[in-house]
PDB file of N, CA and C in Angstrom:
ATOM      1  N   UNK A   1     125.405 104.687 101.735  1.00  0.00           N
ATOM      2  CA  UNK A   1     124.451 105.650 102.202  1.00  0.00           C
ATOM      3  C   UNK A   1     125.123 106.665 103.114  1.00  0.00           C
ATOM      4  N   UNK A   2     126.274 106.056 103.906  1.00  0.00           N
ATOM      5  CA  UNK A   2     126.777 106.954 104.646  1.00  0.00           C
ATOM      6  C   UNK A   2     127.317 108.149 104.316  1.00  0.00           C
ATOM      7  N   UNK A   3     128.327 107.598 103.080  1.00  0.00           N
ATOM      8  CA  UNK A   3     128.673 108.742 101.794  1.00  0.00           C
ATOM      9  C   UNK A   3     127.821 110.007 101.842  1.00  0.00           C
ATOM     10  N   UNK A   4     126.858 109.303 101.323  1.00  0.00           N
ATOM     11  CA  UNK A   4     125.907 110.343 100.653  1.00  0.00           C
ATOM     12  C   UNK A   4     125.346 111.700 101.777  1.00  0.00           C
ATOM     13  N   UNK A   5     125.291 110.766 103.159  1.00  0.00           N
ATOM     14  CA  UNK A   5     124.674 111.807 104.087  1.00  0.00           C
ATOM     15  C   UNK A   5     125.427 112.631 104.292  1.00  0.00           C
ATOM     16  N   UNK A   6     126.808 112.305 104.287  1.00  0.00           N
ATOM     17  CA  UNK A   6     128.099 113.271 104.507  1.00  0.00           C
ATOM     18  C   UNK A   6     128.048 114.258 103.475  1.00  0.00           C
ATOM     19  N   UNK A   7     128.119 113.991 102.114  1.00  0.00           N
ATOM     20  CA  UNK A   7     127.864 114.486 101.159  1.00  0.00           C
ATOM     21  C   UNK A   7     126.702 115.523 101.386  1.00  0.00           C
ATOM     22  N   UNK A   8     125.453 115.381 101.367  1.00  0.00           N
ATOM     23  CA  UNK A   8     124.146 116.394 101.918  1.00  0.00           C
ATOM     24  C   UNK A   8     125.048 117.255 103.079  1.00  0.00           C
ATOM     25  N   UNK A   9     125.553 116.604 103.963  1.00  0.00           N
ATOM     26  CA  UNK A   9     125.827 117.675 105.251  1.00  0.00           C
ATOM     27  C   UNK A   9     126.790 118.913 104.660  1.00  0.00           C
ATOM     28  N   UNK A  10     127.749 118.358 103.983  1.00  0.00           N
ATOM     29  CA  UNK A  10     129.115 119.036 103.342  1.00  0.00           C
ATOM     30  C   UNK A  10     128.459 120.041 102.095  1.00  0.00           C
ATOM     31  N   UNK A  11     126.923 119.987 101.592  1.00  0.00           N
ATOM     32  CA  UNK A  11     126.677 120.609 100.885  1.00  0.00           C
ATOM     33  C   UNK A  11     125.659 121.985 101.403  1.00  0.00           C
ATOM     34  N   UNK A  12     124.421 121.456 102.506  1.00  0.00           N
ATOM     35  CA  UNK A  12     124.116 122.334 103.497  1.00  0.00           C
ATOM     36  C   UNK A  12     125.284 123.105 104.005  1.00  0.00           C
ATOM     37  N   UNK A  13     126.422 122.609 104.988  1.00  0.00           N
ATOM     38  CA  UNK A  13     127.016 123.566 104.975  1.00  0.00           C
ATOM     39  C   UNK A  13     127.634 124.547 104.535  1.00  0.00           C
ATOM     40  N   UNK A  14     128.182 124.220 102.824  1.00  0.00           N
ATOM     41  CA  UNK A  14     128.526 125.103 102.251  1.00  0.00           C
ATOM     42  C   UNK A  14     127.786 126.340 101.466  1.00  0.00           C
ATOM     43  N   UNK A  15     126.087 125.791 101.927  1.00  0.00           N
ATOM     44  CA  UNK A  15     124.746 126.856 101.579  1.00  0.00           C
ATOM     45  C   UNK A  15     124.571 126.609 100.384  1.00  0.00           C
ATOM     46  N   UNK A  16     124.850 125.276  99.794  1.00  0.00           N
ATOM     47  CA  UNK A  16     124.313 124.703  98.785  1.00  0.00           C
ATOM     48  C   UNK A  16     123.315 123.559  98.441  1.00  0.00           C
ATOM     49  N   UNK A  17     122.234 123.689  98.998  1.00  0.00           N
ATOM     50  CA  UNK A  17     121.272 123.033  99.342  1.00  0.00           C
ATOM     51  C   UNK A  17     120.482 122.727  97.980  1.00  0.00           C
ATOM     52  N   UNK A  18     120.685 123.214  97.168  1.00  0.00           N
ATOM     53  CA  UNK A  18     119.896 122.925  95.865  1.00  0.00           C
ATOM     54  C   UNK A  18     120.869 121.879  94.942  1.00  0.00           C
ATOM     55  N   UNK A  19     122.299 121.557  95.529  1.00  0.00           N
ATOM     56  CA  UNK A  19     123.276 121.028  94.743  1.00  0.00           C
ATOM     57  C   UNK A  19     123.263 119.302  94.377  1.00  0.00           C
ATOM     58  N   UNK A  20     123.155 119.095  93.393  1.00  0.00           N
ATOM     59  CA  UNK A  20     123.343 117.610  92.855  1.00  0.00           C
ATOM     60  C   UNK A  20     123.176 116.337  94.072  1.00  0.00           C
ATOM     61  N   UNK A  21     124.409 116.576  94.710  1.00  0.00           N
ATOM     62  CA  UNK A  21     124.364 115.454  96.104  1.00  0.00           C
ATOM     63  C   UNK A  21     122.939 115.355  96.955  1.00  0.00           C
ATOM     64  N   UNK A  22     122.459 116.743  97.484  1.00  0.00           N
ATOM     65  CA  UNK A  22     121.141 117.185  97.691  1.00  0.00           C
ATOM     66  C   UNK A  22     119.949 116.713  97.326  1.00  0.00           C
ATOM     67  N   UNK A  23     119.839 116.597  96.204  1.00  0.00           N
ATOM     68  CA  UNK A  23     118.550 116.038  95.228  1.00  0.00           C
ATOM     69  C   UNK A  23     118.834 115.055  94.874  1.00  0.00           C
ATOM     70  N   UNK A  24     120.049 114.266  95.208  1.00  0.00           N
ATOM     71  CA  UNK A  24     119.560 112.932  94.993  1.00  0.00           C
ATOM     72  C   UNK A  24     119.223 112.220  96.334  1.00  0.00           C
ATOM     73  N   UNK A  25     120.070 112.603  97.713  1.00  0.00           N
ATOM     74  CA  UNK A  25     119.585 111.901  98.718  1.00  0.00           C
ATOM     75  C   UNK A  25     117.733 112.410  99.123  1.00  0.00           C
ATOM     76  N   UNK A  26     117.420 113.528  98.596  1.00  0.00           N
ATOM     77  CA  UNK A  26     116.461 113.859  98.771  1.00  0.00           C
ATOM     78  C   UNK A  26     115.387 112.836  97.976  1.00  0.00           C
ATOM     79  N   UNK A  27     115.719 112.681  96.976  1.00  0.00           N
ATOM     80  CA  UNK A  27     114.787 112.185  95.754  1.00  0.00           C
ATOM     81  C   UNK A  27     114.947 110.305  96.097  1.00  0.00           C
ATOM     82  N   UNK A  28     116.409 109.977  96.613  1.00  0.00           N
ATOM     83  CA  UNK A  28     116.097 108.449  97.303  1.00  0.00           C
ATOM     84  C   UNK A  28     115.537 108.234  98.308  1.00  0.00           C
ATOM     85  N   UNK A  29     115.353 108.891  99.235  1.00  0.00           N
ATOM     86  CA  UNK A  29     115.249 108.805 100.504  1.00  0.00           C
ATOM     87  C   UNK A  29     113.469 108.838 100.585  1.00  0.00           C
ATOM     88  N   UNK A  30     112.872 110.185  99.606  1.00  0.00           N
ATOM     89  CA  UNK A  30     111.024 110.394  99.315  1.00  0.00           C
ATOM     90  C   UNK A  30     111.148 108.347  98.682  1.00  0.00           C
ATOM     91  N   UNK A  31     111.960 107.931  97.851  1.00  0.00           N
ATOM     92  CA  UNK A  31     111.096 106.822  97.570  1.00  0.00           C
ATOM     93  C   UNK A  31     111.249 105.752  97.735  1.00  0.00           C
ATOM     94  N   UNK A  32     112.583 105.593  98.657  1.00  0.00           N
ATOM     95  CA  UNK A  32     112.489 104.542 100.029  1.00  0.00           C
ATOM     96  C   UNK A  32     111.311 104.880 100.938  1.00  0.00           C
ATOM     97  N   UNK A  33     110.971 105.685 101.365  1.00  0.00           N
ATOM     98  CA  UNK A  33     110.044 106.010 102.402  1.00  0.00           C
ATOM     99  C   UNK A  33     108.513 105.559 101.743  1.00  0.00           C
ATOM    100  N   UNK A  34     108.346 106.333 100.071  1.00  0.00           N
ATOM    101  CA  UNK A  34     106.950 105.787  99.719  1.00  0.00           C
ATOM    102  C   UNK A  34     106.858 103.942  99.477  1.00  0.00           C
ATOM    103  N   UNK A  35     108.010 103.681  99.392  1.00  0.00           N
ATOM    104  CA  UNK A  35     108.057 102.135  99.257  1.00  0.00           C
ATOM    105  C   UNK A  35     107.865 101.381 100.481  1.00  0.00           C
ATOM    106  N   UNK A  36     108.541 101.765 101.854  1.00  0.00           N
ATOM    107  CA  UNK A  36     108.198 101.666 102.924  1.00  0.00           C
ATOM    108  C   UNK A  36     106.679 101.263 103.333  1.00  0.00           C
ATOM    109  N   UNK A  37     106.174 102.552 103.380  1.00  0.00           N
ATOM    110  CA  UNK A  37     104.648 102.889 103.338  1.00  0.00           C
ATOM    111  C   UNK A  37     103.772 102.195 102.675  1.00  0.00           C
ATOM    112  N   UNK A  38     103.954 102.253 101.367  1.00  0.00           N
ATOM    113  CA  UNK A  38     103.200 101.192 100.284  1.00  0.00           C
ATOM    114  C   UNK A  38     103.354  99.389 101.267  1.00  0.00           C
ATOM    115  N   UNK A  39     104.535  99.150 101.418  1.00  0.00           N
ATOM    116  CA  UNK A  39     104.597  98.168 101.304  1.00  0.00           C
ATOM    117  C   UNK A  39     104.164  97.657 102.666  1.00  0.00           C
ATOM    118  N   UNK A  40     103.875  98.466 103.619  1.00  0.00           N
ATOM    119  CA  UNK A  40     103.388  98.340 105.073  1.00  0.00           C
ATOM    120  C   UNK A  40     101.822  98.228 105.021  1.00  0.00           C
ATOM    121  N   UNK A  41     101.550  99.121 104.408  1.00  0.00           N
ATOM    122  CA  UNK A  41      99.859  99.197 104.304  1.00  0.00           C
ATOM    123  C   UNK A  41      99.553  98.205 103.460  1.00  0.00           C
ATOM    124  N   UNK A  42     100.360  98.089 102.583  1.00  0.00           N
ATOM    125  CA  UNK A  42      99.679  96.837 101.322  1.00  0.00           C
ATOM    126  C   UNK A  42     100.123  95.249 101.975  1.00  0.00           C
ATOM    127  N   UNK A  43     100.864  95.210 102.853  1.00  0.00           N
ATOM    128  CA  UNK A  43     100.848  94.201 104.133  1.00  0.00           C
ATOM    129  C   UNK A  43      99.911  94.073 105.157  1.00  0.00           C
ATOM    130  N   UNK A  44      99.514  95.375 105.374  1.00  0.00           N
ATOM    131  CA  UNK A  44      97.938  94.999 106.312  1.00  0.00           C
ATOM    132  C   UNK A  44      97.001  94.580 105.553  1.00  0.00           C
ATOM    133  N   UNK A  45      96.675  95.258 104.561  1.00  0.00           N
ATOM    134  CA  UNK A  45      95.969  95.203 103.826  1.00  0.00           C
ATOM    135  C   UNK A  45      95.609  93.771 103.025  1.00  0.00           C
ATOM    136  N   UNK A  46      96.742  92.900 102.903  1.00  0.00           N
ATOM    137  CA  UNK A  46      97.107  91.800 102.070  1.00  0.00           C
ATOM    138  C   UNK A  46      96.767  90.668 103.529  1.00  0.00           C
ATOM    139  N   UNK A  47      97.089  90.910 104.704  1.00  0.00           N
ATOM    140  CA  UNK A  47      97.195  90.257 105.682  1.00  0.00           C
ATOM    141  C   UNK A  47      95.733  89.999 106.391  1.00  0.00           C
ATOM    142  N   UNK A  48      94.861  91.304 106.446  1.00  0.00           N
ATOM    143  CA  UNK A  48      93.102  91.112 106.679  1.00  0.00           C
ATOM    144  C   UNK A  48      92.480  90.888 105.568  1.00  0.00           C
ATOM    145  N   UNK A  49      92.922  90.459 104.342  1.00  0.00           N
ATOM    146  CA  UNK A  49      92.264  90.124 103.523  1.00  0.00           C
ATOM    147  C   UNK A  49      90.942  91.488 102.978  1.00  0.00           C
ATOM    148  N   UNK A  50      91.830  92.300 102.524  1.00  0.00           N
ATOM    149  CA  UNK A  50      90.880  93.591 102.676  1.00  0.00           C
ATOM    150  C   UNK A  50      91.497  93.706 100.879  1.00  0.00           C
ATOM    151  N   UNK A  51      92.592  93.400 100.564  1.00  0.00           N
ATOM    152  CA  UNK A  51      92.808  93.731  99.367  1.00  0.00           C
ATOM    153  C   UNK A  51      94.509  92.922  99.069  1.00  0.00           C
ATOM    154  N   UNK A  52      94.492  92.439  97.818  1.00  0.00           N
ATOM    155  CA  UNK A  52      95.684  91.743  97.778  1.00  0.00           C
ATOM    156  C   UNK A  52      97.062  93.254  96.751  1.00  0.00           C
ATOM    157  N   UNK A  53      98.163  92.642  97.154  1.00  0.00           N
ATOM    158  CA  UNK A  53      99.143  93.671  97.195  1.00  0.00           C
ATOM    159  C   UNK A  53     100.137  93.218  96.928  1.00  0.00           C
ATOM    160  N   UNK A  54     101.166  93.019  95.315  1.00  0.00           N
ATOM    161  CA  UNK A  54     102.284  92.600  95.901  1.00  0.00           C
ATOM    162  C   UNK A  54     103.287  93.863  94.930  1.00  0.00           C
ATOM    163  N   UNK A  55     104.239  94.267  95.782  1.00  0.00           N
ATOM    164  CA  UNK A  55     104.910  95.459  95.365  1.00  0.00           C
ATOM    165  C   UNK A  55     106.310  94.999  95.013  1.00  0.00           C
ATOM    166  N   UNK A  56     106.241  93.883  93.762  1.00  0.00           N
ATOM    167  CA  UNK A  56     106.974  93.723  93.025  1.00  0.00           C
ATOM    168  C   UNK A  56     107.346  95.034  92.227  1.00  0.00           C
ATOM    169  N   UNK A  57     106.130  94.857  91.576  1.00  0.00           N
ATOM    170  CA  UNK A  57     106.232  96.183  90.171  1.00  0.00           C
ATOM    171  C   UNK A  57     106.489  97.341  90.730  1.00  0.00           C
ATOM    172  N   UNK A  58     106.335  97.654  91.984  1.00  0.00           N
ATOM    173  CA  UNK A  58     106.482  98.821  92.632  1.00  0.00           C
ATOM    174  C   UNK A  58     107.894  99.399  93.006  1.00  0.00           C
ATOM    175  N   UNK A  59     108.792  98.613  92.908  1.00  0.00           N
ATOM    176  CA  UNK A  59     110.067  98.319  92.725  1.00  0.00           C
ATOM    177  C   UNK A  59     110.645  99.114  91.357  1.00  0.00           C
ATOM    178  N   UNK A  60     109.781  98.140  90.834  1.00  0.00           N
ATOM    179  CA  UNK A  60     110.104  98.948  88.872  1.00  0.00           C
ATOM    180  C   UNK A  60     110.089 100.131  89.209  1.00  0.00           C
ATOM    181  N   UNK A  61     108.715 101.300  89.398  1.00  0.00           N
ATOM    182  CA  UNK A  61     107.963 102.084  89.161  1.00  0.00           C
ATOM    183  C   UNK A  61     108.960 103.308  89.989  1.00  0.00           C
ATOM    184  N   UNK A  62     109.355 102.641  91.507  1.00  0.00           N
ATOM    185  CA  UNK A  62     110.472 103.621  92.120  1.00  0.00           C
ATOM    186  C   UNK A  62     111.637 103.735  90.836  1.00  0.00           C
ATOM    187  N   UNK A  63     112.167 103.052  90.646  1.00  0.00           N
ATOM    188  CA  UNK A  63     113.660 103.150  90.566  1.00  0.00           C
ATOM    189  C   UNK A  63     113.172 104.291  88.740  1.00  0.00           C
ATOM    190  N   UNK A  64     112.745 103.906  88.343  1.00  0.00           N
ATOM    191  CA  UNK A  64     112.451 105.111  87.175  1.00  0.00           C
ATOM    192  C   UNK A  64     112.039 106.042  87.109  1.00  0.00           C
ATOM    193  N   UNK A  65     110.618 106.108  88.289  1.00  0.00           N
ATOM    194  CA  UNK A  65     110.396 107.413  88.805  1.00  0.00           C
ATOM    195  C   UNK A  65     111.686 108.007  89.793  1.00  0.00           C
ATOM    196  N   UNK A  66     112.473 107.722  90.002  1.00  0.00           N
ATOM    197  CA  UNK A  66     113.561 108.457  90.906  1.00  0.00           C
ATOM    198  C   UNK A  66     114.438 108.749  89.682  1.00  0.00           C
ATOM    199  N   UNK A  67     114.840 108.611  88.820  1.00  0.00           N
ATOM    200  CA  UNK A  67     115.336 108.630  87.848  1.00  0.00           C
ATOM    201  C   UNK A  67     115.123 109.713  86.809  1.00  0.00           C
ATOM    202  N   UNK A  68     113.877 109.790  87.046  1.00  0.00           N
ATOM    203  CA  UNK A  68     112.706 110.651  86.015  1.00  0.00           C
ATOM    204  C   UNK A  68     113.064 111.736  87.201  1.00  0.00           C
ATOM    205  N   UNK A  69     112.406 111.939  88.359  1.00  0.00           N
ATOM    206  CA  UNK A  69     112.583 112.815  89.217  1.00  0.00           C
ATOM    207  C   UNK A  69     113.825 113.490  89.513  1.00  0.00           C
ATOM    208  N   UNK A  70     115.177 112.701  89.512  1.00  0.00           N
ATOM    209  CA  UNK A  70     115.893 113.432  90.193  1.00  0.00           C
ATOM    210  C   UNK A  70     116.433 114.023  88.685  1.00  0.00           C
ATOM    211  N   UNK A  71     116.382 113.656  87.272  1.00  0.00           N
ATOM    212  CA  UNK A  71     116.327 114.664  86.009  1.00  0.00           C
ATOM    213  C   UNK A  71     115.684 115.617  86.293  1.00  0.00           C
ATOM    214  N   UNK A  72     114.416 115.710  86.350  1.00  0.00           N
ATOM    215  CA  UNK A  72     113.761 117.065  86.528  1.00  0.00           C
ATOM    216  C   UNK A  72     113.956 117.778  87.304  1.00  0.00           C
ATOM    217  N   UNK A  73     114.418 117.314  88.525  1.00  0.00           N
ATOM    218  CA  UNK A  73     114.468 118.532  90.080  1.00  0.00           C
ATOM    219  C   UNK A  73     115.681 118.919  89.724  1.00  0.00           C
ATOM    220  N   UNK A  74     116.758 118.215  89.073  1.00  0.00           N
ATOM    221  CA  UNK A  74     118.348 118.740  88.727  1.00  0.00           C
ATOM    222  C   UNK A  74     118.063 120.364  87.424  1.00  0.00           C
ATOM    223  N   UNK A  75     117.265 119.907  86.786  1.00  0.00           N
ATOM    224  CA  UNK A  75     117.146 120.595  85.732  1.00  0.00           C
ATOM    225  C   UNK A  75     116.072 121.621  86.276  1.00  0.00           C
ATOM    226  N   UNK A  76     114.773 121.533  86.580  1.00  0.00           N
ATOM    227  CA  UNK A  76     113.826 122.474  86.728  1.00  0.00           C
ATOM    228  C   UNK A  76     113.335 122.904  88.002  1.00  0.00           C
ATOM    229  N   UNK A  77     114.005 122.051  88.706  1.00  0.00           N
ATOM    230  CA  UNK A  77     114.014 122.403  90.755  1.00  0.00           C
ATOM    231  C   UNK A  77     113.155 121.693  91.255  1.00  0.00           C
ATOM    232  N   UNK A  78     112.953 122.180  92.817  1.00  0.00           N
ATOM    233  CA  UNK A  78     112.478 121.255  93.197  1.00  0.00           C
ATOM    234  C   UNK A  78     111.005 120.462  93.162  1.00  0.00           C
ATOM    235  N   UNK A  79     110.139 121.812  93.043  1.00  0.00           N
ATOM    236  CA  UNK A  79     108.660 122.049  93.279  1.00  0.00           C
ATOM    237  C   UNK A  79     108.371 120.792  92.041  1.00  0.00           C
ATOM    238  N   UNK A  80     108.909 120.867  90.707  1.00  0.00           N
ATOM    239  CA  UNK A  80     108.720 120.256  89.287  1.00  0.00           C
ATOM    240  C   UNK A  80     109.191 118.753  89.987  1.00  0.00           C
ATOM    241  N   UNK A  81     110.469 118.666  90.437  1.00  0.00           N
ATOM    242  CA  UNK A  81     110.411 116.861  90.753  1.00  0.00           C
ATOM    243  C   UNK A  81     109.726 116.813  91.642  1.00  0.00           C
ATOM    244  N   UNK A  82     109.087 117.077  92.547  1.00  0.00           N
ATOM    245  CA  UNK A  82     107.986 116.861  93.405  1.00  0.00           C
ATOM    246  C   UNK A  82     107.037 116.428  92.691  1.00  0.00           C
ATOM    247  N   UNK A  83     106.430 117.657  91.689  1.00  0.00           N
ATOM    248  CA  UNK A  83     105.194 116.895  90.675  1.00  0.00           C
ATOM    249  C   UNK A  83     105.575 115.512  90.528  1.00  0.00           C
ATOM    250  N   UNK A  84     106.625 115.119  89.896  1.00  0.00           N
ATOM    251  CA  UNK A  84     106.966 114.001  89.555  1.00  0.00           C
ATOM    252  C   UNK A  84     106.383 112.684  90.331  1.00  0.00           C
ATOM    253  N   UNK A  85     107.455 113.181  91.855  1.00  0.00           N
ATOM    254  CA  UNK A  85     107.067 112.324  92.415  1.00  0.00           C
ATOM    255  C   UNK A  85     105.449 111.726  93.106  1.00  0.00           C
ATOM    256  N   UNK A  86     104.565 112.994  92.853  1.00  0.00           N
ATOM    257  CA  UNK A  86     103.718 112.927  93.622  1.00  0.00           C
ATOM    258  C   UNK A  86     102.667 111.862  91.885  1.00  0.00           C
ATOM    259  N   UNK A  87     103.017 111.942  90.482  1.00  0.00           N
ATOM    260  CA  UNK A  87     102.898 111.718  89.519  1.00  0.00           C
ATOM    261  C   UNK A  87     102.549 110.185  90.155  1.00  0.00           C
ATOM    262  N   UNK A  88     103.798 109.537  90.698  1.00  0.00           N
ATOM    263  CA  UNK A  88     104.288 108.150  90.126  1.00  0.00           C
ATOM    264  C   UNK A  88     103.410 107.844  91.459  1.00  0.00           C
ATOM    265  N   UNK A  89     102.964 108.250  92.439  1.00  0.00           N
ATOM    266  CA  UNK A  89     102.505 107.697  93.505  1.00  0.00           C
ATOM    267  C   UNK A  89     100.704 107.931  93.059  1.00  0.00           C
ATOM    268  N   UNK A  90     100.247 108.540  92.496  1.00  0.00           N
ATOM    269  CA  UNK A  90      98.953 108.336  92.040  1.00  0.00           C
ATOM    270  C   UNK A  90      98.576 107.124  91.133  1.00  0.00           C
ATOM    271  N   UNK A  91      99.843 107.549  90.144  1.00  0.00           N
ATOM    272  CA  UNK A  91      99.635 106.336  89.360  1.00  0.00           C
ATOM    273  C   UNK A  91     100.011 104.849  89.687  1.00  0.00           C
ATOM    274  N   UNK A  92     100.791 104.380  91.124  1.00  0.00           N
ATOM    275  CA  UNK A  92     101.096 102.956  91.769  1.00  0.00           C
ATOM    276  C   UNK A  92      99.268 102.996  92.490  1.00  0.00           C
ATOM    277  N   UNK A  93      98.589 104.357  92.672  1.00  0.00           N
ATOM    278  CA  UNK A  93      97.599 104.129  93.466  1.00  0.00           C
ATOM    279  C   UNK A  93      96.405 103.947  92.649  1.00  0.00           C
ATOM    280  N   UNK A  94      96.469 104.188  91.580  1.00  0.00           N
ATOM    281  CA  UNK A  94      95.574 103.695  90.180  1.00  0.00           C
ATOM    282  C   UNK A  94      95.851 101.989  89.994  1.00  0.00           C
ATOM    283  N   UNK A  95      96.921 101.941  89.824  1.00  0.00           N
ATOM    284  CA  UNK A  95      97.213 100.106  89.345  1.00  0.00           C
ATOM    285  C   UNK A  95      96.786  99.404  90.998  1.00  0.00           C
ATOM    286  N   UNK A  96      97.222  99.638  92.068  1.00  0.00           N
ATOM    287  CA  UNK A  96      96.882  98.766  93.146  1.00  0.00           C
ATOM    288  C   UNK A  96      95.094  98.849  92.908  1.00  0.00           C
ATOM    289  N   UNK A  97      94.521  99.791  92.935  1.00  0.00           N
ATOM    290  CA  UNK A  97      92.876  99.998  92.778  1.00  0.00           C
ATOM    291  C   UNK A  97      92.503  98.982  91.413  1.00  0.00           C
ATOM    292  N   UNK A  98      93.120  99.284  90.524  1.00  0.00           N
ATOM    293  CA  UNK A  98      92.743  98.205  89.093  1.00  0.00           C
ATOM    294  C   UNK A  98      92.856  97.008  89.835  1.00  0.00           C
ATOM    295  N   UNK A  99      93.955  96.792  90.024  1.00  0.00           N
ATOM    296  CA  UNK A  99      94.401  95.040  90.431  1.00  0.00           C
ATOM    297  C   UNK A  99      93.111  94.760  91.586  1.00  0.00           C
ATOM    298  N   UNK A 100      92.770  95.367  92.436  1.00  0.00           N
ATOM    299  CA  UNK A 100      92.003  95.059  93.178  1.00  0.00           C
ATOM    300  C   UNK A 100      90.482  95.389  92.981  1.00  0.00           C
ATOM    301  N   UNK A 101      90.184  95.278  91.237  1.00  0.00           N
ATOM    302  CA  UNK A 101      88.772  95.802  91.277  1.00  0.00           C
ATOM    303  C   UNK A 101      88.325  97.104  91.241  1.00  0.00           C
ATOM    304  N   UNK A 102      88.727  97.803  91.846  1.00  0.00           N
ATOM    305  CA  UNK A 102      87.728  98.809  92.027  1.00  0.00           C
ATOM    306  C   UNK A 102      87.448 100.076  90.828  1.00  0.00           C
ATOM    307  N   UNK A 103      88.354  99.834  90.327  1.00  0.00           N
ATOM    308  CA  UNK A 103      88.476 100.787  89.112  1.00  0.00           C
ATOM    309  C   UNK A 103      87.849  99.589  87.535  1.00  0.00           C
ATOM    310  N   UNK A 104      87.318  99.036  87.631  1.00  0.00           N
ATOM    311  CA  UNK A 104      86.967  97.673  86.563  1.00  0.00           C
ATOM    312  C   UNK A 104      84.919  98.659  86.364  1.00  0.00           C
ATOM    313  N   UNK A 105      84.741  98.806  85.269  1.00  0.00           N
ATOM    314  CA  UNK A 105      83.583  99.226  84.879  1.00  0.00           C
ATOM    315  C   UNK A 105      82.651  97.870  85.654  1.00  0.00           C
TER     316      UNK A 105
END
C-alpha cells in the first residue's frame, strides 16, 4: 500500500492525476472504505438484532466491482467509474434488504 501512495504522490506531482496509479488507489481505497462502512453498520445492525448481515458475499461483490470500475474510469474517466461504483453499492443495498425481508412481496 505504501507503494502505491508514493506512486499517487509521484503522479499528482507530475500533474497527472487522471494516470493509471491514480485510479486505482482511488478506486481501492472508495471500496475499502464502502466495505468498512457496510461492515460497521451491518455489525450494529446484526448486534441489536435490527437486521442480520454477513458481508461474506460482499467481499465477492468489491473485488469485481473494483475491477469493473477501475476498467471503466481507465477507459471512460472518472464520473463513468463512479457510476459504477455507486452501481455495485445499490445493488449490495438491494440483496442486504432481500436477505432481510423487506423487499419479499
Amino acid at each position: 500500500m505504501l507503494c502505491s501512495l508514493l506512486a499517487l504522490g509521484a503522479a499528482r506531482m507530475a500533474g497527472r492525476q487522471g494516470s493509471r496509479p491514480a485510479a486505482l488507489i482511488s478506486v481501492v481505497t472508495g471500496w475499502l472504505g464502502a466495505w468498512v462502512l457496510w461492515g460497521f453498520v451491518g455489525g450494529l445492525a446484526n448486534h441489536y438484532g435490527l437486521a442480520r448481515y454477513d458481508g461474506t458475499l460482499f467481499a465477492l461483490l468489491a473485488v469485481a466491482g473494483a475491477v469493473w470500475q477501475y476498467h471503466v474510469q481507465t477507459r471512460q474517466g472518472r464520473q463513468q467509474g463512479l457510476a459504477v461504483f455507486l452501481a455495485g453499492q445499490l445493488l449490495w443495498l438491494g440483496v442486504v434488504l432481500y436477505q432481510n425481508g423487506v423487499l419479499m412481496p
